[in-house]
C-alpha atoms as a PDB file:
ATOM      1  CA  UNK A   1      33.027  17.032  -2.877  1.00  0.00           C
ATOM      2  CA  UNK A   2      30.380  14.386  -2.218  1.00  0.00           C
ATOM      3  CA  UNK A   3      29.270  16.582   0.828  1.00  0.00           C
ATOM      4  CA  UNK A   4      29.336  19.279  -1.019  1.00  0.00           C
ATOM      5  CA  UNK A   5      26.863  17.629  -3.433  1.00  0.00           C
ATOM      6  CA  UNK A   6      24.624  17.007  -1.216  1.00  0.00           C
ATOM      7  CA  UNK A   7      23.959  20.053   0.214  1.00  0.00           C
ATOM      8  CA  UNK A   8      23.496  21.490  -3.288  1.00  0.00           C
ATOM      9  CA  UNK A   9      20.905  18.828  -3.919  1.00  0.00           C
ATOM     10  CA  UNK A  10      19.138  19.852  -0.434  1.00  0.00           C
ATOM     11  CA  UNK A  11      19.332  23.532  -0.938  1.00  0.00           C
ATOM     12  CA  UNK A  12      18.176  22.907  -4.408  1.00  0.00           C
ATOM     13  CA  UNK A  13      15.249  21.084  -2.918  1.00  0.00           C
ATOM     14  CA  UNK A  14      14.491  23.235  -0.594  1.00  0.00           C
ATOM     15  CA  UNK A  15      13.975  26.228  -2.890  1.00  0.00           C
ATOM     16  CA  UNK A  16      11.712  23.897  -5.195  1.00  0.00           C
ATOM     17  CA  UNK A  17       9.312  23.763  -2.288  1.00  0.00           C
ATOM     18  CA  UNK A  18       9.239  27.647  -1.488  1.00  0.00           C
ATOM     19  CA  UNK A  19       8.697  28.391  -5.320  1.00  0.00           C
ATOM     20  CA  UNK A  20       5.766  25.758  -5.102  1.00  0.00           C
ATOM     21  CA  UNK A  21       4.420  27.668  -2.041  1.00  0.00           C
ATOM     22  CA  UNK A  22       4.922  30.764  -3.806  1.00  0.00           C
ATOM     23  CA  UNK A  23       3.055  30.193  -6.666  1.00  0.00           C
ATOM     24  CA  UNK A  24       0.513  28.601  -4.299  1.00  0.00           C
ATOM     25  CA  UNK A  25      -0.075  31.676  -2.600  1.00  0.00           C
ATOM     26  CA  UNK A  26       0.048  33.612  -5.826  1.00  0.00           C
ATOM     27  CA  UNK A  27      -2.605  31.728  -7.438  1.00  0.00           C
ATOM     28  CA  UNK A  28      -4.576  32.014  -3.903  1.00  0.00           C
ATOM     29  CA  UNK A  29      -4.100  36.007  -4.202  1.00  0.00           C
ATOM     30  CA  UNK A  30      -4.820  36.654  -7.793  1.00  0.00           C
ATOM     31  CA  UNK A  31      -8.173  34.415  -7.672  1.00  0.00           C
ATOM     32  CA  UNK A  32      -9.942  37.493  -6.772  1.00  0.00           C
ATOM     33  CA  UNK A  33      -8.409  40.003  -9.175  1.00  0.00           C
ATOM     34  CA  UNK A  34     -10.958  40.675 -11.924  1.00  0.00           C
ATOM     35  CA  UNK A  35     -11.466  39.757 -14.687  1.00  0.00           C
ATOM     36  CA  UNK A  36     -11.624  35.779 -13.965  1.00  0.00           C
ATOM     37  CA  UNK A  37     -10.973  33.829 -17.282  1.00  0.00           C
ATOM     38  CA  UNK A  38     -14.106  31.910 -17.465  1.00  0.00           C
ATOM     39  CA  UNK A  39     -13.842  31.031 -20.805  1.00  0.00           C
ATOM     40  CA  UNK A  40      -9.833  29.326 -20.473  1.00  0.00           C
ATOM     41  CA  UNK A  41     -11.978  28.372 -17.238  1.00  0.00           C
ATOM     42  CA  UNK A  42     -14.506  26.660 -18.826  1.00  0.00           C
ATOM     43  CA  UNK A  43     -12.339  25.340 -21.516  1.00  0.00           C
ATOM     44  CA  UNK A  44      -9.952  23.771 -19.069  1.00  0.00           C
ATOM     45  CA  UNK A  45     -12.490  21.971 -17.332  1.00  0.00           C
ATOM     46  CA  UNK A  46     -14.171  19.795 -20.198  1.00  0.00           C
ATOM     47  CA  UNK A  47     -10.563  18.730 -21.485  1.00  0.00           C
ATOM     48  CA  UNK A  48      -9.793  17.709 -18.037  1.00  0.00           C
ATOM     49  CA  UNK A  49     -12.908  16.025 -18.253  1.00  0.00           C
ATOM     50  CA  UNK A  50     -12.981  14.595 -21.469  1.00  0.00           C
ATOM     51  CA  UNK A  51      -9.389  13.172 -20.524  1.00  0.00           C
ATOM     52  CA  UNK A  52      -9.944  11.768 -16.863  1.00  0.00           C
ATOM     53  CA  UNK A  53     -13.504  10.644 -16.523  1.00  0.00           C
ATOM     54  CA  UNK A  54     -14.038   6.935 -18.497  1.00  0.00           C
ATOM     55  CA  UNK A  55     -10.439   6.261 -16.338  1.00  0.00           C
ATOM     56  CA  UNK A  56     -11.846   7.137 -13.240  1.00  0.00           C
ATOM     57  CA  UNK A  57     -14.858   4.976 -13.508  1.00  0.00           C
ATOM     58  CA  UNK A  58     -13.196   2.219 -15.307  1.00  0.00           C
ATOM     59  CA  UNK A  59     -10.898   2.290 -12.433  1.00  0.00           C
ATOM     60  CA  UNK A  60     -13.157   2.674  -9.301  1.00  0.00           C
ATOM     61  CA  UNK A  61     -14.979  -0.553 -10.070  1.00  0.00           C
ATOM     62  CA  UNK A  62     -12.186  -2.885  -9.840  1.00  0.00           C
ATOM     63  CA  UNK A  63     -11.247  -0.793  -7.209  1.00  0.00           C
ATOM     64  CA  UNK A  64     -14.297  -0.870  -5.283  1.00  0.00           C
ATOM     65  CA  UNK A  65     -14.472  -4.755  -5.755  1.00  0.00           C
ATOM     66  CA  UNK A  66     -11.603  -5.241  -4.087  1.00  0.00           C
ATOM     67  CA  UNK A  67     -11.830  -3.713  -1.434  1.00  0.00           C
ATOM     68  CA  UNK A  68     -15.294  -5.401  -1.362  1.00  0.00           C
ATOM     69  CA  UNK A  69     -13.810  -8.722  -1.160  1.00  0.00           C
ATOM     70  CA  UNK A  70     -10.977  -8.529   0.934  1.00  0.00           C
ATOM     71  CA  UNK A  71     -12.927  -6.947   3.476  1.00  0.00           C
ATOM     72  CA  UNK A  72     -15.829  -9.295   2.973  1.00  0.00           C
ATOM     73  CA  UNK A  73     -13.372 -12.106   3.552  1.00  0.00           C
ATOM     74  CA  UNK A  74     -11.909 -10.640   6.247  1.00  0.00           C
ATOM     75  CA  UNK A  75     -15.150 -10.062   8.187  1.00  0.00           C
ATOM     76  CA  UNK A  76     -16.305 -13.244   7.174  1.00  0.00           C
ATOM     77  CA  UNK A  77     -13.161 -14.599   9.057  1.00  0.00           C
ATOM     78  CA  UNK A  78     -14.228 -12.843  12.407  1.00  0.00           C
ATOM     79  CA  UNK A  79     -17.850 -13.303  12.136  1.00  0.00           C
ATOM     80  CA  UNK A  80     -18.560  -9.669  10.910  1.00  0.00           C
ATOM     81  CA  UNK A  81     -19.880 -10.325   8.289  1.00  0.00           C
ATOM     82  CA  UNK A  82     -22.870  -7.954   8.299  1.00  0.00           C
ATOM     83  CA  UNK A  83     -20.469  -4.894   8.629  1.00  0.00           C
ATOM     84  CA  UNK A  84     -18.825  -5.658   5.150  1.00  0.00           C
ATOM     85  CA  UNK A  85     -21.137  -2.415   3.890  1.00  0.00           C
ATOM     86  CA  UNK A  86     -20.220   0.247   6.346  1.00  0.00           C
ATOM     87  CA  UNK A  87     -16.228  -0.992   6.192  1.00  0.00           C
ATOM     88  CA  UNK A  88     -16.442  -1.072   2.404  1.00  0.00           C
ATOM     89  CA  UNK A  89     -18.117   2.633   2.249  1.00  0.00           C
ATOM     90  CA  UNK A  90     -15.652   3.904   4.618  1.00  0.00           C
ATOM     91  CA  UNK A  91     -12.319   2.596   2.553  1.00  0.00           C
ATOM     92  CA  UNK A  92     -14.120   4.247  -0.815  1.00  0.00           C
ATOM     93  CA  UNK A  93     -14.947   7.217   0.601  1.00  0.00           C
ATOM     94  CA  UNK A  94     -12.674   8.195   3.049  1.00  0.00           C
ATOM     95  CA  UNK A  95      -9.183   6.726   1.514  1.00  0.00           C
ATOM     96  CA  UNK A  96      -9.813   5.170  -2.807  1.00  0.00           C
ATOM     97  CA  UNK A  97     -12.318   7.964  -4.018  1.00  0.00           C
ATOM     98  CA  UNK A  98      -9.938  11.269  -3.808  1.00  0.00           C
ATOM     99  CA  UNK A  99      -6.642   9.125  -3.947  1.00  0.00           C
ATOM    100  CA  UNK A 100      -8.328   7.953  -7.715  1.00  0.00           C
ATOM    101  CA  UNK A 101      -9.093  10.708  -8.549  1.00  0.00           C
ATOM    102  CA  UNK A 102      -6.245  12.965  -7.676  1.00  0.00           C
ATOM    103  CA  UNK A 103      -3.731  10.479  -9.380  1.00  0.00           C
ATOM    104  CA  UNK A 104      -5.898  10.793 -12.549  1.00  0.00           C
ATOM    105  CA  UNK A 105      -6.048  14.624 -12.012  1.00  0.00           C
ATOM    106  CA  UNK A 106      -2.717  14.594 -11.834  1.00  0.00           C
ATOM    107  CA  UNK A 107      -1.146  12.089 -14.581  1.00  0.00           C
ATOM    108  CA  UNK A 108      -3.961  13.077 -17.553  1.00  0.00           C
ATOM    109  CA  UNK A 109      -4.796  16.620 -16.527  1.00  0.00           C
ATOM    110  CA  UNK A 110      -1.822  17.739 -14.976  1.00  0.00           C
ATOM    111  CA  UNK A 111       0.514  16.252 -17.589  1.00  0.00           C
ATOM    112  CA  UNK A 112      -1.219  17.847 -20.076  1.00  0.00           C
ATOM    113  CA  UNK A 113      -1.214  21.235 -18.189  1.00  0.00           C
ATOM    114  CA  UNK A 114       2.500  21.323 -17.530  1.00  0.00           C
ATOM    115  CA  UNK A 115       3.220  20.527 -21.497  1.00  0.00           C
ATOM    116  CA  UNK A 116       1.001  23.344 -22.463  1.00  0.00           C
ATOM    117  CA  UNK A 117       2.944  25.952 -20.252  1.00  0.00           C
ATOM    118  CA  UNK A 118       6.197  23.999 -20.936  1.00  0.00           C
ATOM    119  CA  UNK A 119       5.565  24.771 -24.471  1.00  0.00           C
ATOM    120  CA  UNK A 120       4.831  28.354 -23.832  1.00  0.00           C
ATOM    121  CA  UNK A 121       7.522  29.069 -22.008  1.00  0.00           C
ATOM    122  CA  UNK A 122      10.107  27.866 -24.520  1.00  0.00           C
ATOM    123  CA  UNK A 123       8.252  30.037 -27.417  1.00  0.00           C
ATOM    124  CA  UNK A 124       9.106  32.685 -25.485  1.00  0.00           C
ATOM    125  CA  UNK A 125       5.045  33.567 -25.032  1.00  0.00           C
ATOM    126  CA  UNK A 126       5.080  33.477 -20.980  1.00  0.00           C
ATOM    127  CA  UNK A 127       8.233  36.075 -21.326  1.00  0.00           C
ATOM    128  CA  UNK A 128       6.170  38.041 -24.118  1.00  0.00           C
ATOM    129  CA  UNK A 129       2.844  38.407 -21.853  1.00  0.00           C
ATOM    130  CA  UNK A 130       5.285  39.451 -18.506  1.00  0.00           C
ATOM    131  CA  UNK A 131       6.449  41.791 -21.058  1.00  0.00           C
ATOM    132  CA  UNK A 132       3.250  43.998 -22.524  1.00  0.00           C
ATOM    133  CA  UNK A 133       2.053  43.587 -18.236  1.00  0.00           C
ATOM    134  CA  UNK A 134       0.119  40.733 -18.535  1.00  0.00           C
ATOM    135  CA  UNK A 135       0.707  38.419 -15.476  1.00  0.00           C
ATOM    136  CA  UNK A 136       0.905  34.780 -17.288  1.00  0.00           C
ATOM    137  CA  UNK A 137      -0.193  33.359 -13.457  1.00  0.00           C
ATOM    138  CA  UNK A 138      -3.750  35.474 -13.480  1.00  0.00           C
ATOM    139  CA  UNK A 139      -4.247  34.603 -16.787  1.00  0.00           C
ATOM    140  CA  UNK A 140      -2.463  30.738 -17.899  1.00  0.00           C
ATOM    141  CA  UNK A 141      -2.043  29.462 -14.443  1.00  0.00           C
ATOM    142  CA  UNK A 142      -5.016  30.310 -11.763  1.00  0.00           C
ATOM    143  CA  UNK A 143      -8.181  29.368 -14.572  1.00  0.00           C
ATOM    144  CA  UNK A 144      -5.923  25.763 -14.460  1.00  0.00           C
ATOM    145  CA  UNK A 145      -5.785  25.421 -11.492  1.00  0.00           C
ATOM    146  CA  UNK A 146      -9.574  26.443 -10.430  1.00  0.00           C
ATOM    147  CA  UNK A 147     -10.507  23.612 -12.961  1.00  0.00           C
ATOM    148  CA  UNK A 148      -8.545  20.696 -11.683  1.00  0.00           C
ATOM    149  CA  UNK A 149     -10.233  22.069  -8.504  1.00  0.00           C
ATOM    150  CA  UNK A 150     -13.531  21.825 -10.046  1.00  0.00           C
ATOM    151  CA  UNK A 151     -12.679  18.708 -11.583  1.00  0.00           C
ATOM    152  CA  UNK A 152     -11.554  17.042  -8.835  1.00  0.00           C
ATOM    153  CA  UNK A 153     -14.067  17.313  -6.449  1.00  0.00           C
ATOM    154  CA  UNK A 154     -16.970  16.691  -9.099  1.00  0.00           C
ATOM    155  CA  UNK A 155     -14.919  13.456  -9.945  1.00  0.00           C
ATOM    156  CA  UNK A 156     -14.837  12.626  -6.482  1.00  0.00           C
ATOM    157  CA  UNK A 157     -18.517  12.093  -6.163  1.00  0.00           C
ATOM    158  CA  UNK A 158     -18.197   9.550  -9.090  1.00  0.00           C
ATOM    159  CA  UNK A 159     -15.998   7.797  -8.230  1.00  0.00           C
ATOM    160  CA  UNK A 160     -17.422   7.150  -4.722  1.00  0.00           C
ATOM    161  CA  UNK A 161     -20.863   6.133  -6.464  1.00  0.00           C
ATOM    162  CA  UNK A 162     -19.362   3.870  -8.493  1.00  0.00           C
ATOM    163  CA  UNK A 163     -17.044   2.242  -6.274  1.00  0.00           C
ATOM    164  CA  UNK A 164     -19.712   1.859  -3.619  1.00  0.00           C
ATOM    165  CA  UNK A 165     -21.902   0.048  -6.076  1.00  0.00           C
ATOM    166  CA  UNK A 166     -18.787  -2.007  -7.807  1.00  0.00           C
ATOM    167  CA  UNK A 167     -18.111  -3.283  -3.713  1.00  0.00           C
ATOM    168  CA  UNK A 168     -22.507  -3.871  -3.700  1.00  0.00           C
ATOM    169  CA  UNK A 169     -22.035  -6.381  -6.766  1.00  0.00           C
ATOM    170  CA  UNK A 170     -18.634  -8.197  -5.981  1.00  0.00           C
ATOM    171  CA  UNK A 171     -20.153  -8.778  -2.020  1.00  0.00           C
ATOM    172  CA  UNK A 172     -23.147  -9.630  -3.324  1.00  0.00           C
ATOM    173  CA  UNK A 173     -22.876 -11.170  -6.498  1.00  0.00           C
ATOM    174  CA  UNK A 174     -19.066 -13.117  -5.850  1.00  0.00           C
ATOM    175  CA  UNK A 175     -19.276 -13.385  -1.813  1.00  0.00           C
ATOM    176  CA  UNK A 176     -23.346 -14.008  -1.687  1.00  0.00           C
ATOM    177  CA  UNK A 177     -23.577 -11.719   0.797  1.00  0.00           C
ATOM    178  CA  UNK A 178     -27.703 -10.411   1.692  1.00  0.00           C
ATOM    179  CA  UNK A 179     -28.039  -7.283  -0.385  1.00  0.00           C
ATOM    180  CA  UNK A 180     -30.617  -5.751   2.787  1.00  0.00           C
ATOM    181  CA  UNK A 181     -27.621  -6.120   5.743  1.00  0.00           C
ATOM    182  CA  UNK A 182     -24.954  -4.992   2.742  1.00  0.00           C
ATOM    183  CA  UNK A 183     -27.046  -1.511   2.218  1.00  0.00           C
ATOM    184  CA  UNK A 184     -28.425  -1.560   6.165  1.00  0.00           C
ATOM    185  CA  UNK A 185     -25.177  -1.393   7.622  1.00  0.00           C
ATOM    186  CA  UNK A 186     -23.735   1.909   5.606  1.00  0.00           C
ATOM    187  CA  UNK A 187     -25.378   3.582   8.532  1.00  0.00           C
ATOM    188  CA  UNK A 188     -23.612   1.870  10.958  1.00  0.00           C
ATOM    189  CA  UNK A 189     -20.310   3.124  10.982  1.00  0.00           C
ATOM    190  CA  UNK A 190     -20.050   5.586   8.070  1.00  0.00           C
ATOM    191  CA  UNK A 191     -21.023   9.516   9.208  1.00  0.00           C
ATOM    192  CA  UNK A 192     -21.604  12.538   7.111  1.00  0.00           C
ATOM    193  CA  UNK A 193     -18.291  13.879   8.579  1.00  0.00           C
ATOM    194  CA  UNK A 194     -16.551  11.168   5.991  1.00  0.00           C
ATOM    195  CA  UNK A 195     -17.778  12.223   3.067  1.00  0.00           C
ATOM    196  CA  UNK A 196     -16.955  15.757   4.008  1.00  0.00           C
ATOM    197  CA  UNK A 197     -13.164  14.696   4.570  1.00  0.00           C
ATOM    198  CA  UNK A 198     -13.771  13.411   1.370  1.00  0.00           C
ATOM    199  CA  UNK A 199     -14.627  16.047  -0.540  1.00  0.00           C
ATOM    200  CA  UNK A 200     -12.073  18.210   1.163  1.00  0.00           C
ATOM    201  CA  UNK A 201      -9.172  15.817   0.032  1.00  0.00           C
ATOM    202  CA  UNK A 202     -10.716  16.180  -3.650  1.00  0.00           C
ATOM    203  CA  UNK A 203     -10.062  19.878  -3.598  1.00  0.00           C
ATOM    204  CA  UNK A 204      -6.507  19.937  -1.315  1.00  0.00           C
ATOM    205  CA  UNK A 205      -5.337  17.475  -3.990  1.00  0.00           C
ATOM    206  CA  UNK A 206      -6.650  18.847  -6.993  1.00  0.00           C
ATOM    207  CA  UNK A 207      -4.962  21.949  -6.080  1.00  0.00           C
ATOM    208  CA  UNK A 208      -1.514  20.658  -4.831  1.00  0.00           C
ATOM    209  CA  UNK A 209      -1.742  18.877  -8.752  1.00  0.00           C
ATOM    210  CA  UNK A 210      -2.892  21.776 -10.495  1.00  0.00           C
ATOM    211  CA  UNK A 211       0.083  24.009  -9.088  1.00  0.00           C
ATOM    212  CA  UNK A 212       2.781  21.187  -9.403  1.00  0.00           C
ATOM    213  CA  UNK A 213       2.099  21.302 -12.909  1.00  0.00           C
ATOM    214  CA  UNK A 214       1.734  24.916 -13.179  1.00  0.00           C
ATOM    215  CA  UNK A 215       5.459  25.261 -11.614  1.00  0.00           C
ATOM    216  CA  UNK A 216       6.603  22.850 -13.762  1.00  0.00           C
ATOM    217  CA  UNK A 217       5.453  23.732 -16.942  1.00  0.00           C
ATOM    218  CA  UNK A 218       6.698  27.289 -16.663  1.00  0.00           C
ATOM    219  CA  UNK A 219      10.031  26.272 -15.532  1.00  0.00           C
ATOM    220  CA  UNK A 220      11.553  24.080 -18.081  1.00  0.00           C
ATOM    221  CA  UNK A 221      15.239  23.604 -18.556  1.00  0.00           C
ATOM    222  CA  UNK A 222      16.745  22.429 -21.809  1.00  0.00           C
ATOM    223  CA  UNK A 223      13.950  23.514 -24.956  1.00  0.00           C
ATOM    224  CA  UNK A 224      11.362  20.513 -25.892  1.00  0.00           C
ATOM    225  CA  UNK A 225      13.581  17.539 -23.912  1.00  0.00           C
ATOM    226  CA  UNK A 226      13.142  20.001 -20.578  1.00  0.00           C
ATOM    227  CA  UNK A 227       9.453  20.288 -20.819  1.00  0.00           C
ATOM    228  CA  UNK A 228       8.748  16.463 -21.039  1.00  0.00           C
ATOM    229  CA  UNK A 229      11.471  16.667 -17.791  1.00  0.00           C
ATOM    230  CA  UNK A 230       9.155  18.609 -16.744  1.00  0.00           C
ATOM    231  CA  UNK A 231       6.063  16.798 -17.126  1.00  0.00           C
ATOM    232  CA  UNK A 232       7.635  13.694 -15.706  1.00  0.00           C
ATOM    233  CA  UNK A 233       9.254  15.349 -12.827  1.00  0.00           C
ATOM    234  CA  UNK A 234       5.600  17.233 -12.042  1.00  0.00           C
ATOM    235  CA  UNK A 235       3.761  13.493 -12.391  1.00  0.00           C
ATOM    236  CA  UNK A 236       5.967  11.964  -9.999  1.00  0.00           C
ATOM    237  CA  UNK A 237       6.221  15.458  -7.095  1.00  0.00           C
ATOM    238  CA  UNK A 238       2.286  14.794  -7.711  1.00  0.00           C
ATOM    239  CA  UNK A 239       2.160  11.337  -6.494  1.00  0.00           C
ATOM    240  CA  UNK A 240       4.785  12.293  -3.640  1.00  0.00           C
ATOM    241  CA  UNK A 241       2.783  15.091  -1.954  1.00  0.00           C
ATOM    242  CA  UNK A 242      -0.651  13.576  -2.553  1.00  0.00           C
ATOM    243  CA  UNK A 243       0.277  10.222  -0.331  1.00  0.00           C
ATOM    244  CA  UNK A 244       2.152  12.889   2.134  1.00  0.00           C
ATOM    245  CA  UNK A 245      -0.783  15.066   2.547  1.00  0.00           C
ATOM    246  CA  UNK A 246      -3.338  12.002   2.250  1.00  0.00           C
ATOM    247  CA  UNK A 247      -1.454  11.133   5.580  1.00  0.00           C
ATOM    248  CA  UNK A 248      -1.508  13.721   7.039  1.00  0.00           C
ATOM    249  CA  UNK A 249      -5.446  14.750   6.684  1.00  0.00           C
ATOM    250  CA  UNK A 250      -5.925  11.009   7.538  1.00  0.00           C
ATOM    251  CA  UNK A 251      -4.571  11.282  10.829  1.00  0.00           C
ATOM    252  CA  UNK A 252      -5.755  14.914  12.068  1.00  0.00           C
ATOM    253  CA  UNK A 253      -8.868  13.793  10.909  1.00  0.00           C
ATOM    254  CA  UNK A 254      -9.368  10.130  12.819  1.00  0.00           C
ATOM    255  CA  UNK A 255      -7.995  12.686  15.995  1.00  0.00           C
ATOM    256  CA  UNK A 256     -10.334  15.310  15.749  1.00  0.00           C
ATOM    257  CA  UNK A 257     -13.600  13.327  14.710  1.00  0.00           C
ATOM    258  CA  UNK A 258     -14.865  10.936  17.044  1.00  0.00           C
ATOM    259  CA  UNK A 259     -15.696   7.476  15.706  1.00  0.00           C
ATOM    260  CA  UNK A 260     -19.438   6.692  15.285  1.00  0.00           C
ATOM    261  CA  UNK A 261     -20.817   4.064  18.070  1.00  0.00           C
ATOM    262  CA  UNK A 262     -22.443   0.862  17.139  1.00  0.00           C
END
């Protein structure tokens, strides 16, 4: 019987992930059938914005700063100490900027996304629009996702400002490291090629968050207790697959480009 369970549980999770790849492609397909909802477009973006964007800069400062000092303290330690810049870039940019700003995507935005479908679908509105031939993905689900997209990548840039210059003060200001070798050495190791990794995380996650929360929200089991199921159960899938696929970019990426020279 236990056995039995199990394989339930696995089948059940296996046909999770081809309904999340399915609406993945889906989304993917219909972005080019016209018309594009600007307006829920448009819409979509400033809540997302208005929800996610004092969090993500209160949050890359201390962020920044301590990455800042345990790196400062570290190459302090070896006798590196003029690298502290380029090493504290690099962590920002490359690893704390998207992961930031995806988790924010995903536990203001997406929450909110999946509750608004969630709702939907109980009220019986998703099966009304499937019903006069109106495909509730085109119209509900693909402007959503397009804006945590949009979101996420703008956000991105942000966050990496701001947690650059939050790592400038705490080396600067705490560790009394030389502001000149602190901005000097962001050439030394750092390379455009990180900031496009970067940027490419921004929209990979935004859209693995926007369509968790999309395939959440419209299926909800159980009236109003299933859709805040639902909006837990997309938060924490969110967090899963973003360190997953964090990992995984990470390491094609470190393989494919090479590492700048000093």
């Amino acid at each position: 019987m236990t056995t039995l369970r199990v394989a339930q549980r696995g089948l059940a999770g296996i046909r999770q992930i081809g309904q999340l790849c399915s609406l993945g492609l889906d989304v993917f397909r219909l972005t080019f059938r016209r018309p594009f909802q600007v307006r829920e477009f448009v819409n979509q973006c400033w809540f997302i914005v208005s929800v996610t964007i004092l969090p993500a800069a209160l949050v890359a400062i201390p962020f920044g700063g301590v990455i800042a000092l345990q790196l400062g303290s570290l190459t302090k330690q070896i006798g590196a100490q003029s690298f502290t810049g380029s090493a504290s870039v690099l962590a920002v940019i490359q690893q704390a900027s998207p992961i930031i700003t995806a988790l924010l995507i995903a536990g203001a935005g997406g929450s909110a996304i999946c509750a608004d479908l969630g709702s939907r679908k109980i009220r019986e509105e998703i099966d009304a629009m499937e019903a006069l031939g109106v495909s509730p993905i085109h119209r509900l689900v693909v402007p959503r996702v397009y804006a945590a997209v949009v979101i996420c990548v703008l956000l991105n840039g942000m966050v990496s400002v701001v947690g650059v210059l939050g790592g400038y003060f705490f080396n600067v200001i705490m560790q009394g490291g030389t502001p000149g070798a602190y901005l000097a050495s962001f050439s030394a190791l750092a390379q455009l090629p990180d900031l496009w990794i970067s940027e490419i995380k921004a929209v990979m996650f935004g859209f693995v968050a926007g369509v968790v929360a999309a395939h959440r929200g419209l299926n909800p089991r159980g009236g109003p207790k299933g859709v805040g199921d639902a909006v837990n159960q997309s938060v924490v899938i969110t967090f899963l697959l973003l360190f997953f696929l964090n990992f995984v970019l990470t390491t094609i990426y470190l393989q494919i480009v090479p590492r700048k020279g000093l």
